[in-house]
PDB file of N, CA and C in Angstrom:
ATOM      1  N   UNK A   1     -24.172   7.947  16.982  1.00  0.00           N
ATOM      2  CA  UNK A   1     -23.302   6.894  17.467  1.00  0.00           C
ATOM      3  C   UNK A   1     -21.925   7.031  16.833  1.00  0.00           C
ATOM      4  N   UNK A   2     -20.528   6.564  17.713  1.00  0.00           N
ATOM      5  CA  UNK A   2     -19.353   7.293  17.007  1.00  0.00           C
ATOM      6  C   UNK A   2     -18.987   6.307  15.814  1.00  0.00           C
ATOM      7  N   UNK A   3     -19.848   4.869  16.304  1.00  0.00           N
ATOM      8  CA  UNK A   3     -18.521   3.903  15.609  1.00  0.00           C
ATOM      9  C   UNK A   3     -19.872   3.869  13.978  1.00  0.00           C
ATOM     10  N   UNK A   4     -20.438   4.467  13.966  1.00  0.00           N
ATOM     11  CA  UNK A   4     -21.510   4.682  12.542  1.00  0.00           C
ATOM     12  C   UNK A   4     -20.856   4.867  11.772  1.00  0.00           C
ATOM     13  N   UNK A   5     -19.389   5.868  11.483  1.00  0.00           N
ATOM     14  CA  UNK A   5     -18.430   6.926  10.538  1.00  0.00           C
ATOM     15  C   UNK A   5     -17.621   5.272  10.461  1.00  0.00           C
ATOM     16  N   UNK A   6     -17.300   5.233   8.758  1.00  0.00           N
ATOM     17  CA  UNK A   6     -16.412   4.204   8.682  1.00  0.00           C
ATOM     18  C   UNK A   6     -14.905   4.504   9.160  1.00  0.00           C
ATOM     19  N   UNK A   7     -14.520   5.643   9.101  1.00  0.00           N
ATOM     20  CA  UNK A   7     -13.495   6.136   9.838  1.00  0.00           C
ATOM     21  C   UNK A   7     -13.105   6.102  11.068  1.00  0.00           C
ATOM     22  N   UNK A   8     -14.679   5.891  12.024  1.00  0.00           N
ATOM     23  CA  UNK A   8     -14.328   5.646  13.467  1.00  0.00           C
ATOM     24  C   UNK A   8     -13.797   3.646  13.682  1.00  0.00           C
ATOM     25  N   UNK A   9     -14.070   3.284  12.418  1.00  0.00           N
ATOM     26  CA  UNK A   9     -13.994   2.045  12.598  1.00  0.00           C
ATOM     27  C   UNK A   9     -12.271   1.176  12.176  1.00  0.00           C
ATOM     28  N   UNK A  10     -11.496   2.478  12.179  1.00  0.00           N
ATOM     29  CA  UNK A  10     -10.159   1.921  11.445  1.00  0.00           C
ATOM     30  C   UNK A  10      -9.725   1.521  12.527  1.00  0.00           C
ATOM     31  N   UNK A  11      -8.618   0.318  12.456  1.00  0.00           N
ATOM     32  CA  UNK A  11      -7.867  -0.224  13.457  1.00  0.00           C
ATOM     33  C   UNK A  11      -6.729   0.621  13.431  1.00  0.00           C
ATOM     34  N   UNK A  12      -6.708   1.379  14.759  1.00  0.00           N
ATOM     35  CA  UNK A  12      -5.557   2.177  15.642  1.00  0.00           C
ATOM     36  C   UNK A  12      -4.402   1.014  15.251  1.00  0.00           C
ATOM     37  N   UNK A  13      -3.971   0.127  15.226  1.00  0.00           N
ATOM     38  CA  UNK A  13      -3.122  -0.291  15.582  1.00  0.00           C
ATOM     39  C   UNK A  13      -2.344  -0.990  14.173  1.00  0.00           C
ATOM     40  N   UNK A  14      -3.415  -0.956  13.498  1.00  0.00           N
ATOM     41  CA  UNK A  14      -2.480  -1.211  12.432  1.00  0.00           C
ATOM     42  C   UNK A  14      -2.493   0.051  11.595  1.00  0.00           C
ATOM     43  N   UNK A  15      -3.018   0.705  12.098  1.00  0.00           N
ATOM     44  CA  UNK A  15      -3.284   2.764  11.066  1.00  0.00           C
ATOM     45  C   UNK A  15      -1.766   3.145  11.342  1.00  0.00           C
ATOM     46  N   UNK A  16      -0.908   3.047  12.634  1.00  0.00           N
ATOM     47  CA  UNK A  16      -0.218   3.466  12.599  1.00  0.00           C
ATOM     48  C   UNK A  16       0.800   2.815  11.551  1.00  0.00           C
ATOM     49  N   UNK A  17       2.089   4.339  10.782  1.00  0.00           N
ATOM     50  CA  UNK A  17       2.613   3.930   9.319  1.00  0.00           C
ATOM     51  C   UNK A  17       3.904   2.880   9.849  1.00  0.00           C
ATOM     52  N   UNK A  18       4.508   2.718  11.166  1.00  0.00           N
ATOM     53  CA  UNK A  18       5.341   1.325  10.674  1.00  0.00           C
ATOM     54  C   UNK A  18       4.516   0.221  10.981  1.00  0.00           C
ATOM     55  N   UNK A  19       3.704   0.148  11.908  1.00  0.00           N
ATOM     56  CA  UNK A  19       3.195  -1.084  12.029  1.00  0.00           C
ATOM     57  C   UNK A  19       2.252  -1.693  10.755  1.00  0.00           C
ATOM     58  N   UNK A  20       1.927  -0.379  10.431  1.00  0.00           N
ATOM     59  CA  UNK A  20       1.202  -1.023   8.862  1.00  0.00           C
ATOM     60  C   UNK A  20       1.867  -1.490   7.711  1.00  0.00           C
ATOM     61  N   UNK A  21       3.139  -0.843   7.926  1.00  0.00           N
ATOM     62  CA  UNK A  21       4.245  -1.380   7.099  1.00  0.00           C
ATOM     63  C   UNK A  21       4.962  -2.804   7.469  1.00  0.00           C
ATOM     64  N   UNK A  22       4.834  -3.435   8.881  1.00  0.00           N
ATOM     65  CA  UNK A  22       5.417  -4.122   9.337  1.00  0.00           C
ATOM     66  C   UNK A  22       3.920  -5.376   9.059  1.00  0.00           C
ATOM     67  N   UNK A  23       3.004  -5.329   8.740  1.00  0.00           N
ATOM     68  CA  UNK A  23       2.152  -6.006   8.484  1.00  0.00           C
ATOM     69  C   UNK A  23       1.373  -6.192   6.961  1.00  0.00           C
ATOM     70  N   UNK A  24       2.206  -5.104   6.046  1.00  0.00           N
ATOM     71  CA  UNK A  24       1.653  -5.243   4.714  1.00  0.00           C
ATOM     72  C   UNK A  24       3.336  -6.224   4.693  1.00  0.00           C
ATOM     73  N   UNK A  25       4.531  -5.880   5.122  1.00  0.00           N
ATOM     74  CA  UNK A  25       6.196  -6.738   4.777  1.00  0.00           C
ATOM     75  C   UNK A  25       5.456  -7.877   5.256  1.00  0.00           C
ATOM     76  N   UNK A  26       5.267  -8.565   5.964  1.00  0.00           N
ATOM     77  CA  UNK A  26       4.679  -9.883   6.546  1.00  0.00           C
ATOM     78  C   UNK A  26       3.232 -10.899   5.766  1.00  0.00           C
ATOM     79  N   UNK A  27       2.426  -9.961   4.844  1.00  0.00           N
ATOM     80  CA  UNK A  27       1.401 -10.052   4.024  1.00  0.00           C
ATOM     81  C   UNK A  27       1.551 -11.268   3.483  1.00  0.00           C
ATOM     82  N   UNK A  28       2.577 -10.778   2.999  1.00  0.00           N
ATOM     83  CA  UNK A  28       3.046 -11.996   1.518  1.00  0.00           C
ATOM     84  C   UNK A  28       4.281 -13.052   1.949  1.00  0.00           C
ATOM     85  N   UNK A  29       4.608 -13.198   3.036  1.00  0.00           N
ATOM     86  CA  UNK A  29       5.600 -14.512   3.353  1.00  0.00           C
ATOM     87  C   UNK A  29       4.781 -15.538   4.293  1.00  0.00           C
ATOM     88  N   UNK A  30       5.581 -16.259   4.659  1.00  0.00           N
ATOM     89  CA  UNK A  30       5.071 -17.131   5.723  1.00  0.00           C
ATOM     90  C   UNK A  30       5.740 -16.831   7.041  1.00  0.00           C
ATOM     91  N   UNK A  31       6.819 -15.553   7.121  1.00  0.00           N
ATOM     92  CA  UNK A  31       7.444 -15.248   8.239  1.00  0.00           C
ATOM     93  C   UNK A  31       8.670 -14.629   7.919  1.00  0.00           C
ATOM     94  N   UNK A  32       9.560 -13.909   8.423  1.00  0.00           N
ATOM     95  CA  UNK A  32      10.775 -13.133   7.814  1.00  0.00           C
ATOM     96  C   UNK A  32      11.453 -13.086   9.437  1.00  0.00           C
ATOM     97  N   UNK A  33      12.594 -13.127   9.398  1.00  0.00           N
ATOM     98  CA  UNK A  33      13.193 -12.402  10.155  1.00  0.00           C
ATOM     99  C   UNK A  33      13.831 -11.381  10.900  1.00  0.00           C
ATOM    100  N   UNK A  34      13.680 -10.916  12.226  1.00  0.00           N
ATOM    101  CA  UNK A  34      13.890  -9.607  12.355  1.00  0.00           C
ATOM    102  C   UNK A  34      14.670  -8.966  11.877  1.00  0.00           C
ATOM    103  N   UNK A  35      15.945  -9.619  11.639  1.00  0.00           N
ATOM    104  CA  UNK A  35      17.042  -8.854  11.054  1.00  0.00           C
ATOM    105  C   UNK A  35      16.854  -8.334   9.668  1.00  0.00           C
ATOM    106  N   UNK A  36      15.893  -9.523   8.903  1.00  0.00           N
ATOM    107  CA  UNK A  36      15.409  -9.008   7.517  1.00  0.00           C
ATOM    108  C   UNK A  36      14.366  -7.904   7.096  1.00  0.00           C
ATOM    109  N   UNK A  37      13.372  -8.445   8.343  1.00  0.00           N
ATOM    110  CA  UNK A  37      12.574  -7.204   8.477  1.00  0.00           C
ATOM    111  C   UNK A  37      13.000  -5.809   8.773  1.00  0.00           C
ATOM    112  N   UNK A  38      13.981  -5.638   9.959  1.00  0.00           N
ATOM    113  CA  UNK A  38      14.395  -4.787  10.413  1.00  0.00           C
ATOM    114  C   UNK A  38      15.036  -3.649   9.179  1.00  0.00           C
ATOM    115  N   UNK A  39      16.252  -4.526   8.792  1.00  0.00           N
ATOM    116  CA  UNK A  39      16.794  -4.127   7.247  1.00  0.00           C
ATOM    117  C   UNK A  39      15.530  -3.489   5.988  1.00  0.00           C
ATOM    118  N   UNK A  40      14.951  -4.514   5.815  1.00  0.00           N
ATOM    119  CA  UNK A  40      13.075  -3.894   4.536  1.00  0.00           C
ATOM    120  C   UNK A  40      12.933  -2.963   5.382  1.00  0.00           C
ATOM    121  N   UNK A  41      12.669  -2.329   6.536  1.00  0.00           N
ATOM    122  CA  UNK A  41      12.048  -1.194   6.703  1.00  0.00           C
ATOM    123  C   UNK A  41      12.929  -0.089   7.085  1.00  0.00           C
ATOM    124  N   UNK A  42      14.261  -0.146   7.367  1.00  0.00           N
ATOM    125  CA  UNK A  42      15.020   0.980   8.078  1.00  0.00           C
ATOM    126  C   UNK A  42      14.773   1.467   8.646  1.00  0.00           C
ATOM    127  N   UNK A  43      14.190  -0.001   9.704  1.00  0.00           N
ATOM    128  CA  UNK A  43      14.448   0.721  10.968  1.00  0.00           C
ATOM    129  C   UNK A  43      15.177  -0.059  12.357  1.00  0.00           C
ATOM    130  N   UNK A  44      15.385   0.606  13.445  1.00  0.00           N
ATOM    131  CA  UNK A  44      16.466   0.086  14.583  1.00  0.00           C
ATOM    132  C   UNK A  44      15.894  -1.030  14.853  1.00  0.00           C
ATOM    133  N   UNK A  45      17.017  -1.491  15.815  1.00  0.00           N
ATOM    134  CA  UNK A  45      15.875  -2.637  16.683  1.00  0.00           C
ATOM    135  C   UNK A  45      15.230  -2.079  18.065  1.00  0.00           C
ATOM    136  N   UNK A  46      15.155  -1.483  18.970  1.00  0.00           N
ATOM    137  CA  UNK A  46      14.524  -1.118  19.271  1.00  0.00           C
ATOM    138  C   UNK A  46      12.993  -0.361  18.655  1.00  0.00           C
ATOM    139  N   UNK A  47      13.022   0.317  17.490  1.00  0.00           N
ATOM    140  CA  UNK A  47      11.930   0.912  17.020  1.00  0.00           C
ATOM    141  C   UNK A  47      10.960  -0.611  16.540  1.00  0.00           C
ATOM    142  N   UNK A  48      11.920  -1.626  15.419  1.00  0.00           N
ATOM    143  CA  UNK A  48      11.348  -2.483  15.354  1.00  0.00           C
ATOM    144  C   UNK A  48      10.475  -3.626  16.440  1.00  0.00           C
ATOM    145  N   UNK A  49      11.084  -3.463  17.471  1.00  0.00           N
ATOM    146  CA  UNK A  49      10.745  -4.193  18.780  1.00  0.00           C
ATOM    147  C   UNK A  49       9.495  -3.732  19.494  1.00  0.00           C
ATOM    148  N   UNK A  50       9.487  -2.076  19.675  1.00  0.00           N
ATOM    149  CA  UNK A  50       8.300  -1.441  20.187  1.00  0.00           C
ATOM    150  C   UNK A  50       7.164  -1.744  19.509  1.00  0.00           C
ATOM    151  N   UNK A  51       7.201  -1.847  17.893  1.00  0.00           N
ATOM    152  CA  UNK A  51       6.236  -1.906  16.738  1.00  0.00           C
ATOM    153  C   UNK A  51       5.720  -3.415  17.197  1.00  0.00           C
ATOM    154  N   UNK A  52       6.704  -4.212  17.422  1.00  0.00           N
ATOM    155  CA  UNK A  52       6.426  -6.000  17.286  1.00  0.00           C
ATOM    156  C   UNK A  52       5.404  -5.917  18.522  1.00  0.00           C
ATOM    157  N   UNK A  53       5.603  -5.602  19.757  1.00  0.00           N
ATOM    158  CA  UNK A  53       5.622  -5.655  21.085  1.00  0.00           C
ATOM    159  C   UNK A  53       3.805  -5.251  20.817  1.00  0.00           C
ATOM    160  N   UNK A  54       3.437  -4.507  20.076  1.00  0.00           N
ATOM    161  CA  UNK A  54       2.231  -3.684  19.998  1.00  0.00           C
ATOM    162  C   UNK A  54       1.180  -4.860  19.194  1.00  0.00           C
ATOM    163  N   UNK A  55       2.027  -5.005  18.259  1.00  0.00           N
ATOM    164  CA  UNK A  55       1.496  -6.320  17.251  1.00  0.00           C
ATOM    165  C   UNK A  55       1.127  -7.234  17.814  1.00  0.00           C
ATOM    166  N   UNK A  56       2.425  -8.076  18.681  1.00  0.00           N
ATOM    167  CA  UNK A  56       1.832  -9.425  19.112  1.00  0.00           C
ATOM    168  C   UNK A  56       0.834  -8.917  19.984  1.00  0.00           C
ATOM    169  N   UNK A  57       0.829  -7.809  21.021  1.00  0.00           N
ATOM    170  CA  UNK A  57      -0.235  -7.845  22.219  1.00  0.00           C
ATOM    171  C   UNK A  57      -1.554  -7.527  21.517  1.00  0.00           C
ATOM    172  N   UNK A  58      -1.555  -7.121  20.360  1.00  0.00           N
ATOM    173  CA  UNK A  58      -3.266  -7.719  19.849  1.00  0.00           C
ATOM    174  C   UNK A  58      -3.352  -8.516  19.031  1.00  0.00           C
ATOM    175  N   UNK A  59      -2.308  -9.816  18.971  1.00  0.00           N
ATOM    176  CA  UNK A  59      -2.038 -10.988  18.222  1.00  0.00           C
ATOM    177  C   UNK A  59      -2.325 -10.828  16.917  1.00  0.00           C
ATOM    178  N   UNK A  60      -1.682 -10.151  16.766  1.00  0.00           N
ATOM    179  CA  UNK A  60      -1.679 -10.025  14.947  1.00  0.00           C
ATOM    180  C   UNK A  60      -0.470 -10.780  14.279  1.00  0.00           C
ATOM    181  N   UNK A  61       1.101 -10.511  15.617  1.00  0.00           N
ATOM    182  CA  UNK A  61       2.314 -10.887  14.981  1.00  0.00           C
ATOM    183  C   UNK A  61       2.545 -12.135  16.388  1.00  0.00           C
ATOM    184  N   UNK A  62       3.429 -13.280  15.760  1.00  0.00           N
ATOM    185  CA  UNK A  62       4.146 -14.782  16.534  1.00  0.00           C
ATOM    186  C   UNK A  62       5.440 -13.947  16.128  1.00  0.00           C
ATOM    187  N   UNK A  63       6.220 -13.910  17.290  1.00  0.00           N
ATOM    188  CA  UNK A  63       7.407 -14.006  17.564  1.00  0.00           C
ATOM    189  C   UNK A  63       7.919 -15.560  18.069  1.00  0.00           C
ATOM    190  N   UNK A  64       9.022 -15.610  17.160  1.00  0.00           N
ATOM    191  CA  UNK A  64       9.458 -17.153  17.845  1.00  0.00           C
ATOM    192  C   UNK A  64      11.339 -16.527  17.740  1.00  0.00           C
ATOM    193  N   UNK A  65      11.826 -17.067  19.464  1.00  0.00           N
ATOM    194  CA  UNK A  65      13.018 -17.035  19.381  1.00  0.00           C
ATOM    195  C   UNK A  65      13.552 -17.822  19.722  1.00  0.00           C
ATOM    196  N   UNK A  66      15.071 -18.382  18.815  1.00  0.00           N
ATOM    197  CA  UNK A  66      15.498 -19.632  19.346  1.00  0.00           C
ATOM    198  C   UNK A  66      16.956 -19.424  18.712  1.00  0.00           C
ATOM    199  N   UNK A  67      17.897 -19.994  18.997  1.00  0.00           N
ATOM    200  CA  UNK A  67      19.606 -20.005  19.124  1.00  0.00           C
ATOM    201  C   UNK A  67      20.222 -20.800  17.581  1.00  0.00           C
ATOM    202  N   UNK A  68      20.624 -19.910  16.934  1.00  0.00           N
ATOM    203  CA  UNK A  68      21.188 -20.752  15.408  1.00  0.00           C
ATOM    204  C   UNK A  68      22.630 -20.446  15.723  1.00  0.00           C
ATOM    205  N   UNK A  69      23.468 -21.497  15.896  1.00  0.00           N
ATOM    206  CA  UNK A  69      24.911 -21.700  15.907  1.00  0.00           C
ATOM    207  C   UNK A  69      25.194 -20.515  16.783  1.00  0.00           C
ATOM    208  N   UNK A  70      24.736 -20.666  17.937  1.00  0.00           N
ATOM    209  CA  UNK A  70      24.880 -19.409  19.612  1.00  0.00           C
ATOM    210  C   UNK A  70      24.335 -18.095  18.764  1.00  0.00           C
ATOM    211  N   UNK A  71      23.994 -17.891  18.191  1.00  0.00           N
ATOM    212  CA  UNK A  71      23.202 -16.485  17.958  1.00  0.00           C
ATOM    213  C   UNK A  71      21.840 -16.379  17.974  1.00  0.00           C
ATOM    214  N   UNK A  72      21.082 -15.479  18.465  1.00  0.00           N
ATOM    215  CA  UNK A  72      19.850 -15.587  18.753  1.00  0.00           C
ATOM    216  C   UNK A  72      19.156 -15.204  17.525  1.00  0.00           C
ATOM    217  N   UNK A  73      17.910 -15.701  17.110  1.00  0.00           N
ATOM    218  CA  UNK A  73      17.064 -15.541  16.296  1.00  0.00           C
ATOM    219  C   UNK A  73      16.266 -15.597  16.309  1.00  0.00           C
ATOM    220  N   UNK A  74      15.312 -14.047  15.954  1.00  0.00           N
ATOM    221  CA  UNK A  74      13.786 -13.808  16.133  1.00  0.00           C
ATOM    222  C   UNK A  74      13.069 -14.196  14.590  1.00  0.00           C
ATOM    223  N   UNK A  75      12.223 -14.958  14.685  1.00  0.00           N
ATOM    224  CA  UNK A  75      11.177 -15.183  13.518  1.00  0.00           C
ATOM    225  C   UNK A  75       9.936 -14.426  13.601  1.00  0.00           C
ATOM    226  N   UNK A  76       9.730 -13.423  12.736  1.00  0.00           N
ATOM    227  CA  UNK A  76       8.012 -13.033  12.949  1.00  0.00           C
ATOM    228  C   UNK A  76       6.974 -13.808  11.787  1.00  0.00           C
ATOM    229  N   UNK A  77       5.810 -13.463  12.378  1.00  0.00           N
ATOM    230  CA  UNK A  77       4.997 -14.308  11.578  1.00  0.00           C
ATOM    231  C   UNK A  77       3.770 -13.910  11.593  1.00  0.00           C
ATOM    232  N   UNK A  78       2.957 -13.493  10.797  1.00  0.00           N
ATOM    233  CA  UNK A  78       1.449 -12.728  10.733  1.00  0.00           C
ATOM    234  C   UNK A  78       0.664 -13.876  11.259  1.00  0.00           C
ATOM    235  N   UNK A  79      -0.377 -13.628  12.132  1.00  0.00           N
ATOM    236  CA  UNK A  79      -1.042 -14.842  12.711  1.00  0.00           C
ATOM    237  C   UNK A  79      -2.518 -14.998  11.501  1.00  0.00           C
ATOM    238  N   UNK A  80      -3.027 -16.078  12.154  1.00  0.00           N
ATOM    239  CA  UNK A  80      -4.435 -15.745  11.197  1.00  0.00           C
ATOM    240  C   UNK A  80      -5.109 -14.538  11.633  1.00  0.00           C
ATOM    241  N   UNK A  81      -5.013 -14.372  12.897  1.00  0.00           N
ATOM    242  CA  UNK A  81      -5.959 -13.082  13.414  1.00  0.00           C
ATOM    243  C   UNK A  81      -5.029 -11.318  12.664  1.00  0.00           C
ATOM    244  N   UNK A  82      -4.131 -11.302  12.631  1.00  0.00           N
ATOM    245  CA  UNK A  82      -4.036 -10.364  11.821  1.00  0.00           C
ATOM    246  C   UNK A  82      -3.977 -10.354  10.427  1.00  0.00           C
ATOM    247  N   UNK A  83      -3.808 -11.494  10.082  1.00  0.00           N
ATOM    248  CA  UNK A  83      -4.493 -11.423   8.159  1.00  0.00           C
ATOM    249  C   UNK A  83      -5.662 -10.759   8.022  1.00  0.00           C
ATOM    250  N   UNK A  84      -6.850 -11.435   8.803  1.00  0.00           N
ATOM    251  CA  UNK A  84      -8.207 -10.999   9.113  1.00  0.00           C
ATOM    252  C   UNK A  84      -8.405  -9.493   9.251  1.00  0.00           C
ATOM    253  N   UNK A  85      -7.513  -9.152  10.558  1.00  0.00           N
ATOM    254  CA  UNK A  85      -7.221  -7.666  10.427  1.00  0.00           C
ATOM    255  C   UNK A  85      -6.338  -6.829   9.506  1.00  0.00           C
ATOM    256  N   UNK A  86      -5.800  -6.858   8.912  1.00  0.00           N
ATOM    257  CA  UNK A  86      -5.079  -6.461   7.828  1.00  0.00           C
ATOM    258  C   UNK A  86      -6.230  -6.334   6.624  1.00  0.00           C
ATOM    259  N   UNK A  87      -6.928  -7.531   6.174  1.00  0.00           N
ATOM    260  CA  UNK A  87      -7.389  -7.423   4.545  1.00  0.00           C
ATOM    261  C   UNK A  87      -8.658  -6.713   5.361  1.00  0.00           C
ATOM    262  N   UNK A  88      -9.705  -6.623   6.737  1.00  0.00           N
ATOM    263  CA  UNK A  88     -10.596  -5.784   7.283  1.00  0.00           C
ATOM    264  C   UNK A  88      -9.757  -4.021   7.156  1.00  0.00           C
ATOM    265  N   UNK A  89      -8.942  -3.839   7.071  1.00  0.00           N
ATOM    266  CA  UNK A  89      -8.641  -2.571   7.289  1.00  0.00           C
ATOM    267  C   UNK A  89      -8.273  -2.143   6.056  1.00  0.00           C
ATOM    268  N   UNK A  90      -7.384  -3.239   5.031  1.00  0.00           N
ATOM    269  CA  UNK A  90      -7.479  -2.637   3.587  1.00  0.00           C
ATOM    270  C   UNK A  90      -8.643  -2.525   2.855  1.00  0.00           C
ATOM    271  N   UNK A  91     -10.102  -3.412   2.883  1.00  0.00           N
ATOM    272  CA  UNK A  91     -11.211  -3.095   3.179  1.00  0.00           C
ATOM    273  C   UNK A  91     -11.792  -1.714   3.114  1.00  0.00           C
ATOM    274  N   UNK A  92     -12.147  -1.626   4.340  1.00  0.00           N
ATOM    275  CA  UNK A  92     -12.525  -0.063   5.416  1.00  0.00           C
ATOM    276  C   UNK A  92     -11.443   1.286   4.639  1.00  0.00           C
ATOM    277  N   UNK A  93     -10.445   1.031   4.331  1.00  0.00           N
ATOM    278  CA  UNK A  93      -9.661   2.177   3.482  1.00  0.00           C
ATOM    279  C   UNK A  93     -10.040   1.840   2.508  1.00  0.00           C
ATOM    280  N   UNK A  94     -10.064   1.116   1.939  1.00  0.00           N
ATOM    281  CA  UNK A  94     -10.909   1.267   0.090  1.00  0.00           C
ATOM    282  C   UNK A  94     -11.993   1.667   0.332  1.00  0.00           C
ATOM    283  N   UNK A  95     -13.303   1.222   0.713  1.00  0.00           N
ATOM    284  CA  UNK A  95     -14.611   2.189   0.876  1.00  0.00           C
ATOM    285  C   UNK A  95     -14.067   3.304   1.183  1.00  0.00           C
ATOM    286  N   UNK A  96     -13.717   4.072   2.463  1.00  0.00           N
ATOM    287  CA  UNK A  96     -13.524   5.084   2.469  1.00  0.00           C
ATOM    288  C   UNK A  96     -12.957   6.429   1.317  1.00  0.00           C
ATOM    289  N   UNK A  97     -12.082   5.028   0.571  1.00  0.00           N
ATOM    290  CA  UNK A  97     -10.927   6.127  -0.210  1.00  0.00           C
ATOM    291  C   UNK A  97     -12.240   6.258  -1.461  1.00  0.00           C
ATOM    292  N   UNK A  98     -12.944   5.053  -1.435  1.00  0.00           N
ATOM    293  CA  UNK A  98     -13.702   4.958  -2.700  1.00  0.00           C
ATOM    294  C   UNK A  98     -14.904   6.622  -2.389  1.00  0.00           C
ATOM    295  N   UNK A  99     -15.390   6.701  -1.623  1.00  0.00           N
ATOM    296  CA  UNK A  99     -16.112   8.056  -1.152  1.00  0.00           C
ATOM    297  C   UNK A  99     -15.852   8.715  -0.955  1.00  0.00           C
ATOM    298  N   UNK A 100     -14.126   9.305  -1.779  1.00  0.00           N
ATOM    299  CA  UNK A 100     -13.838  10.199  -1.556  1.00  0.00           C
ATOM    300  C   UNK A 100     -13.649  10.467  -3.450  1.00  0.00           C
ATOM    301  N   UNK A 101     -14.259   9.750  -4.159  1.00  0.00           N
ATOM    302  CA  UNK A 101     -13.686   9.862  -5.672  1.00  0.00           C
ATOM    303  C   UNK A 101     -14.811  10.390  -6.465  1.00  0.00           C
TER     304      UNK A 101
END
């Protein structure tokens, strides 16, 4: 059976290295902003946007946008369902890393 290998069991979606980065930056706040986020990771907004876009559609990340003195402003925000997935996948990489020592 494939999903037996704890390896077959890693989440694709947060394995990949910005989105995992964009979800360990989000770990520890209650929400950051894109521009702040964008800046912590160096990267564009578009790259940052594709990463978000992937996030929220397996609800891991809340995007909230709304107008501060006519400028637009994106808030991200780790949902409960990706905490869950996040500390499950740091998890699943510690066993793994642990069977490899």
């Amino acid at each position: 059976m494939r999903h037996s290998k704890p390896h077959n069991l890693i989440d694709e979606t947060i394995h990949q290295r910005t989105r995992l980065a964009i979800m360990a930056a989000l770990a520890g706040v209650a929400s950051l902003e894109f521009t702040d986020l964008k800046a912590e990771l160096g990267l564009t907004d578009g790259n940052l946007s594709t990463h978000l876009t992937a996030l929220e559609r397996a609800g891991y990340v809340k995007l909230t946008k709304r107008f501060r003195k006519r400028k637009p402003q994106t808030t991200v925000r780790q949902t409960a369902k990706g905490r869950k997935a996040l500390t499950a996948y740091v998890d699943l990489l510690e066993n793994i890393l642990n069977k490899a020592r």
